[in-house]
Protein backbone atom coordinates (compact mmCIF):
# COMPACT_ATOMS: atom_id res chain seq x y z
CA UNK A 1 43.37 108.02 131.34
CA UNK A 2 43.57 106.65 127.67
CA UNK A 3 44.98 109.84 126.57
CA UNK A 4 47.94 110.09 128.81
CA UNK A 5 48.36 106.20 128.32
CA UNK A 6 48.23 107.21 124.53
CA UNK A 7 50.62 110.57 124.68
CA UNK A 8 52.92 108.37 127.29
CA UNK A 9 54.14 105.70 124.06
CA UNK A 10 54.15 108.28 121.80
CA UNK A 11 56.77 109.50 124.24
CA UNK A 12 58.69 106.75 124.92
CA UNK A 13 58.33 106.27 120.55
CA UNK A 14 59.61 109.17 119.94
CA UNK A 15 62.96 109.06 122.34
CA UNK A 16 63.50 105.23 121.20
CA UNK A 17 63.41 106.89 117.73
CA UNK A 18 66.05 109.67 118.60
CA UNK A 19 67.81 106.72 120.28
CA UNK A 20 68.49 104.79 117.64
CA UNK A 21 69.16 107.71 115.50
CA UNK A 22 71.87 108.99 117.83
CA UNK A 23 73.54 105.18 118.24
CA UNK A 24 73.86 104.80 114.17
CA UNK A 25 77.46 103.22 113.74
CA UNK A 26 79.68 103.07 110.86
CA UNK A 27 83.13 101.94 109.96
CA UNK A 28 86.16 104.56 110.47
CA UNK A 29 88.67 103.93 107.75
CA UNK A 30 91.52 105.38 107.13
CA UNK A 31 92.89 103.31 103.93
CA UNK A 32 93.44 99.76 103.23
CA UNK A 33 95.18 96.60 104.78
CA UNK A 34 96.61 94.43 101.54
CA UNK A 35 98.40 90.98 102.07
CA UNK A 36 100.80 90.24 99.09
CA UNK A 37 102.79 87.12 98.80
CA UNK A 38 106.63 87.53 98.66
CA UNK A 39 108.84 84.96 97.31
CA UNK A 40 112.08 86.31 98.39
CA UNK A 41 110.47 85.99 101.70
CA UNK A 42 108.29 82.65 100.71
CA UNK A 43 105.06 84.11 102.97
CA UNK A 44 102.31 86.69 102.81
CA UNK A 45 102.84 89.51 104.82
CA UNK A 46 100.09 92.38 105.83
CA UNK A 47 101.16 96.28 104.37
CA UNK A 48 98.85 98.85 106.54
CA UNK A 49 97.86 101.55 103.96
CA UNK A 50 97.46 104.50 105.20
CA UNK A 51 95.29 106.91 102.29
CA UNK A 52 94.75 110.60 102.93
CA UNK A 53 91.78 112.20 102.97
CA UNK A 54 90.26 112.73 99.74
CA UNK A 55 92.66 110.52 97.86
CA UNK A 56 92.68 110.80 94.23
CA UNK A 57 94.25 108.02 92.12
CA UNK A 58 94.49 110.09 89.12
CA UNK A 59 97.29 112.08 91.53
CA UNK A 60 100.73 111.20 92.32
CA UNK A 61 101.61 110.92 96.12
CA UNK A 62 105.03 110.52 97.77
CA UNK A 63 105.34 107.42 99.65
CA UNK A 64 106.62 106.79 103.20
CA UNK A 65 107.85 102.79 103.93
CA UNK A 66 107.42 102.68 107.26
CA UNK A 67 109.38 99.18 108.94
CA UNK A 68 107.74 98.18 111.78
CA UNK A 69 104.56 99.15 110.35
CA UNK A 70 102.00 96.41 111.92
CA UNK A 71 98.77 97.78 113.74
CA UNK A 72 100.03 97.60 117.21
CA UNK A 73 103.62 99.09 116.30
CA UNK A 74 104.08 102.22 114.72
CA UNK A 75 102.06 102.53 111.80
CA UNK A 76 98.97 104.72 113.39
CA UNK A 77 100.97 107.41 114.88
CA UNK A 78 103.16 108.13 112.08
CA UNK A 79 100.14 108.31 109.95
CA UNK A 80 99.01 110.56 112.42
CA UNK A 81 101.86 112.57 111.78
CA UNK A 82 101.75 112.61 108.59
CA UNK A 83 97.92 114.25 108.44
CA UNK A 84 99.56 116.83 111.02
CA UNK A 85 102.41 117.95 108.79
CA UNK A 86 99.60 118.17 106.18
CA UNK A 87 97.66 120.26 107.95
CA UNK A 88 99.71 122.63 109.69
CA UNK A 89 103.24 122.57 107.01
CA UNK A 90 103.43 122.14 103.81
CA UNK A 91 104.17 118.38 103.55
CA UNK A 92 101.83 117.10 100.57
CA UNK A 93 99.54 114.61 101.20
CA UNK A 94 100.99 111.38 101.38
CA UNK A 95 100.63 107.31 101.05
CA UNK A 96 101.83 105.36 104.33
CA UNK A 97 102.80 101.96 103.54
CA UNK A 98 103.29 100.52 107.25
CA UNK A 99 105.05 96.89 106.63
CA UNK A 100 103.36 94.61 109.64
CA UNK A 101 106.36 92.40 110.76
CA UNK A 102 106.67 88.74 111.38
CA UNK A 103 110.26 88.34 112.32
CA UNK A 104 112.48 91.77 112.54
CA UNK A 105 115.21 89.98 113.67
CA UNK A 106 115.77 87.57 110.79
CA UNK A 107 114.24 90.24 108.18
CA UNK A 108 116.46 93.55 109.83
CA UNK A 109 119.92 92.29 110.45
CA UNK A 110 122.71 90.47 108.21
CA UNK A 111 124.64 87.54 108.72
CA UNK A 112 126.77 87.34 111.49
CA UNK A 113 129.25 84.64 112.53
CA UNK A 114 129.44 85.88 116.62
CA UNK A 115 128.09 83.05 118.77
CA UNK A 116 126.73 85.15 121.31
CA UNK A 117 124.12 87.23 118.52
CA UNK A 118 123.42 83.85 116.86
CA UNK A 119 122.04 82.35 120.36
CA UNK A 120 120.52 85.77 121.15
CA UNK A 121 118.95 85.87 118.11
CA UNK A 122 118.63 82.49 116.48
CA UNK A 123 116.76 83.33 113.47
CA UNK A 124 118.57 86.41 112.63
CA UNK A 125 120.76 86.95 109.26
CA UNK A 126 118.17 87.30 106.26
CA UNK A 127 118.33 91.22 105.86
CA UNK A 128 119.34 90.40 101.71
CA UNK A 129 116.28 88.65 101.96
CA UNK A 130 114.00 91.15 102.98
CA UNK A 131 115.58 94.26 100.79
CA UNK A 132 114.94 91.74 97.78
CA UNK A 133 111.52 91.72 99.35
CA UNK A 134 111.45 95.40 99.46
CA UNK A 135 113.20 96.23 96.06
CA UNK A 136 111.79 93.70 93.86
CA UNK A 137 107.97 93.21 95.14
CA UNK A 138 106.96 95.69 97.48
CA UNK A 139 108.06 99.19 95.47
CA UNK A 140 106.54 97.84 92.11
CA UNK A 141 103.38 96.22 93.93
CA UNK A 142 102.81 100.29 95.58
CA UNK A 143 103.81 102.05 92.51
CA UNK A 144 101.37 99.25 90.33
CA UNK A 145 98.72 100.03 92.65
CA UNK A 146 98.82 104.09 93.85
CA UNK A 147 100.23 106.32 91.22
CA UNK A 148 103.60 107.69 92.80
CA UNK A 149 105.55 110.78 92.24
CA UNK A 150 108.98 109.73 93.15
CA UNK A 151 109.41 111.01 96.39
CA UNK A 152 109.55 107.93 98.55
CA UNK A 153 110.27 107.78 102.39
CA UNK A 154 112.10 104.80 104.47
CA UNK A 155 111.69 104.84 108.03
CA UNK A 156 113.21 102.82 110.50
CA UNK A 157 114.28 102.44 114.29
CA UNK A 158 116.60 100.52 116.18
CA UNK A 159 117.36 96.90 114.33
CA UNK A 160 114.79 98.50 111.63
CA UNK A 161 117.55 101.42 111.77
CA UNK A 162 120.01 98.81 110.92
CA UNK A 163 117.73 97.22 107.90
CA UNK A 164 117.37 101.36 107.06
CA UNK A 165 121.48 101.94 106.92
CA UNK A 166 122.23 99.11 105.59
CA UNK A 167 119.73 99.78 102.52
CA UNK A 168 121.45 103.29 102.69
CA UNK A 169 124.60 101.62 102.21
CA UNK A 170 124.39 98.94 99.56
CA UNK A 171 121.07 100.43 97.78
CA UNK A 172 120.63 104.25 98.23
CA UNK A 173 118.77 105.02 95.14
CA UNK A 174 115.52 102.80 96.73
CA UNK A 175 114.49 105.86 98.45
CA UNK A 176 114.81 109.27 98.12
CA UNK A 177 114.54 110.29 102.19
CA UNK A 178 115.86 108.12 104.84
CA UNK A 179 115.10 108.65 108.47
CA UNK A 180 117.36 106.22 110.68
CA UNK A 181 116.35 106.36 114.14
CA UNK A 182 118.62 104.86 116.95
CA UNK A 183 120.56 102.57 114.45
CA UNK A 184 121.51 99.21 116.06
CA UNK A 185 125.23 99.95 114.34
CA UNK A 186 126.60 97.69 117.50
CA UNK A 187 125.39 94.78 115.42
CA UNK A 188 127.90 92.31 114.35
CA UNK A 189 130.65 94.08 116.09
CA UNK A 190 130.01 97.84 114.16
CA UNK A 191 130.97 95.79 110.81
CA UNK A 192 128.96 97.93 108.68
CA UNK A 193 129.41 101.09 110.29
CA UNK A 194 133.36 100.14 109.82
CA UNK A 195 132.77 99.69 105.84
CA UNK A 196 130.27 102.61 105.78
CA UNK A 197 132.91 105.24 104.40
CA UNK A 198 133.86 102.44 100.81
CA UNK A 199 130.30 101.64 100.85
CA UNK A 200 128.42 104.67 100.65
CA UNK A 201 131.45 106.34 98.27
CA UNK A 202 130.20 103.47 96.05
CA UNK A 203 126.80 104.81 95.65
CA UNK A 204 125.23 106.89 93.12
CA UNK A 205 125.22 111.24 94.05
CA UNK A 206 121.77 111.30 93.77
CA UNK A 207 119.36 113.94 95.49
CA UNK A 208 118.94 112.05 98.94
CA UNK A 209 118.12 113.64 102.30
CA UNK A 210 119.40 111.24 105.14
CA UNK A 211 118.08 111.96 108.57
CA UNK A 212 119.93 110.26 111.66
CA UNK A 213 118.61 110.22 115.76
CA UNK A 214 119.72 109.34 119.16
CA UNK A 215 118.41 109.94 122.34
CA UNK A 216 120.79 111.21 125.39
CA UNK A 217 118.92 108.63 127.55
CA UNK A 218 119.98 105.54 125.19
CA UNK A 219 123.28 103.18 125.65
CA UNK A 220 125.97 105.41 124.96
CA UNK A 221 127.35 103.06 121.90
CA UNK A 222 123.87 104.46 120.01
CA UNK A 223 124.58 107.89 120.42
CA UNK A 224 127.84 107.45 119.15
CA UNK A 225 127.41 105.11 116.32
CA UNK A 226 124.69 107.34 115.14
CA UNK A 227 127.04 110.44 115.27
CA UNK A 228 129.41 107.93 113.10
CA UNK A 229 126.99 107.17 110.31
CA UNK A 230 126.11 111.11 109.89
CA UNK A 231 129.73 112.16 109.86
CA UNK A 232 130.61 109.65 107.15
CA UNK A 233 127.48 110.48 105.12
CA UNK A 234 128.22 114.86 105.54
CA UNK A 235 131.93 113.68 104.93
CA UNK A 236 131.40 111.77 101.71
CA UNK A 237 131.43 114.26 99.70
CA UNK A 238 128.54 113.73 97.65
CA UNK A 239 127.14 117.35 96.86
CA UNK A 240 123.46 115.77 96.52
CA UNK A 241 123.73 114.08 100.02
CA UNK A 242 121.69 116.26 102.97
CA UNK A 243 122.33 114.60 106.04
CA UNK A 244 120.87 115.66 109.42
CA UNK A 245 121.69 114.43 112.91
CA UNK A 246 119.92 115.65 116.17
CA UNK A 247 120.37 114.12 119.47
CA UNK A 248 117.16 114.10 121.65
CA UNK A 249 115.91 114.16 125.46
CA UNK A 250 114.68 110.63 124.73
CA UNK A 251 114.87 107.09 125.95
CA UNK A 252 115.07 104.49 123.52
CA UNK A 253 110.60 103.75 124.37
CA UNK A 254 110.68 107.37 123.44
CA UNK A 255 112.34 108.74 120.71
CA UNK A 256 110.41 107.73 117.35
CA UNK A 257 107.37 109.58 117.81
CA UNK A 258 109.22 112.85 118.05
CA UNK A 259 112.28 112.17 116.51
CA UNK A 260 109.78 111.90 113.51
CA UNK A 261 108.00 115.28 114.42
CA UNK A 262 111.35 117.06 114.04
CA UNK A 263 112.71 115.69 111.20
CA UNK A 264 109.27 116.37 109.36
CA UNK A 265 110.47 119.93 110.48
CA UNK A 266 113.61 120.27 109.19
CA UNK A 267 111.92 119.16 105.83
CA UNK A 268 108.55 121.17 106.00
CA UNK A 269 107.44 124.47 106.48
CA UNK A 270 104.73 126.25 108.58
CA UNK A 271 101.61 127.22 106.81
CA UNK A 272 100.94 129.73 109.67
């Protein structure tokens, strides 16, 4: 009886050992979370990090800025993305910087003076804020900490479409690739989409690759503001200026994911 007693908790020993073997944990990572503190903006705010596998920092990386870049927003899937273009295209590895939001309607749209947007959105206005953020701060805080190549990436949808134009607009040379999804041009009355043609003449004819969305299941006004904005830009004669428009089978819940997955494919090719 003392043997089977005996062979009976070497038994159970021996499964509560694979047990505990099988149930090791460890953390899944997939870069870094930094909190910087901004004085155009006078508050910390969160960047999301996104590093790829095997990340070298003795190599240069392109950079996407990704605006509405928190955790819960959009900052995982288009990382996701990213590692997908990676592996199946030719896109190059890449650093995600996903910029976690506190307030995209004061930080994405300009001043207006219409009573009706200023009780809809009673913070709004401080866009100059934010692209001081952006220009001054953020780019040399990345480029100070990851070593860059000079490829860099803004993306943005809806008002962060707006924030995305208008830095197309008054600053092109911050990024080398733009990808404005469903641009919120009706802002302030379609001011800035009415200045568009003076204000983009005004910028440099740097390289620049400008990619524009809508979805055919948005507010009409979108799809046609968003038309606008790429007919100026292929218009402006600017020899360096690639612009791209597609309009989707989206909603506007729907479109970023694969508005993104296109545009990656008008950029990269298939490695089979």
């Amino acid at each position: 009886m003392k043997k089977y007693v005996a062979v009976f908790f070497l038994l159970f020993f021996f499964r509560s050992f694979l047990s505990a073997q099988s149930d090791m944990i460890s953390p899944l990572s997939i870069g870094e979370i930094h909190t910087i503190y901004s004085s155009s903006l006078n508050e910390e705010r969160t960047l999301n990090i996104y590093l790829p596998p095997g990340y070298d920092s003795s190599r240069a990386y392109p950079v996407i800025y990704l605006l509405d870049g928190s955790m819960n927003e959009d900052f995982l899937h288009i990382s996701g993305l990213a590692q997908f273009f990676h592996l199946m295209y030719d896109m190059p590895e890449t650093v995600i910087v996903g910029i976690a939001n506190i307030d995209r309607k004061r930080d994405f749209t300009f001043h207006t003076e219409l009573e009706e947007l200023k009780k809809s959105y009673p913070t709004t206005g401080h866009s100059d804020r934010f692209i001081s953020f952006v220009k001054n701060e953020l780019q040399p805080y990345v480029q100070s900490r990851f070593k860059t190549n000079g490829t860099s990436f803004l993306i943005g949808q809806s008002l962060g479409g707006l924030l995305a134009s208008e830095i197309l607009l008054h600053h092109a040379d911050l990024f080398t690739h733009y990808f404005i999804i469903s641009p919120s041009l009706w802002w302030d009355n379609e001011s800035m989409l009415k200045k568009a043609p003076e204000l983009y003449r005004e910028q440099s004819d740097s390289k620049r690759f400008v990619y524009i969305s809508a979805g055919k299941n948005e507010p009409k006004i979108m799809q046609t503001e968003a038309k606008k904005l790429y007919d100026i830009l292929s218009k402006s004669g600017k020899a360096n200026t690639v612009a791209k428009f597609l309009l989707m089978e989206e909603d506007h819940a729907t479109i970023l994911h694969n508005s993104i997955y296109q545009g990656f494919k008008l950029i990269f090719k298939p490695l089979y």
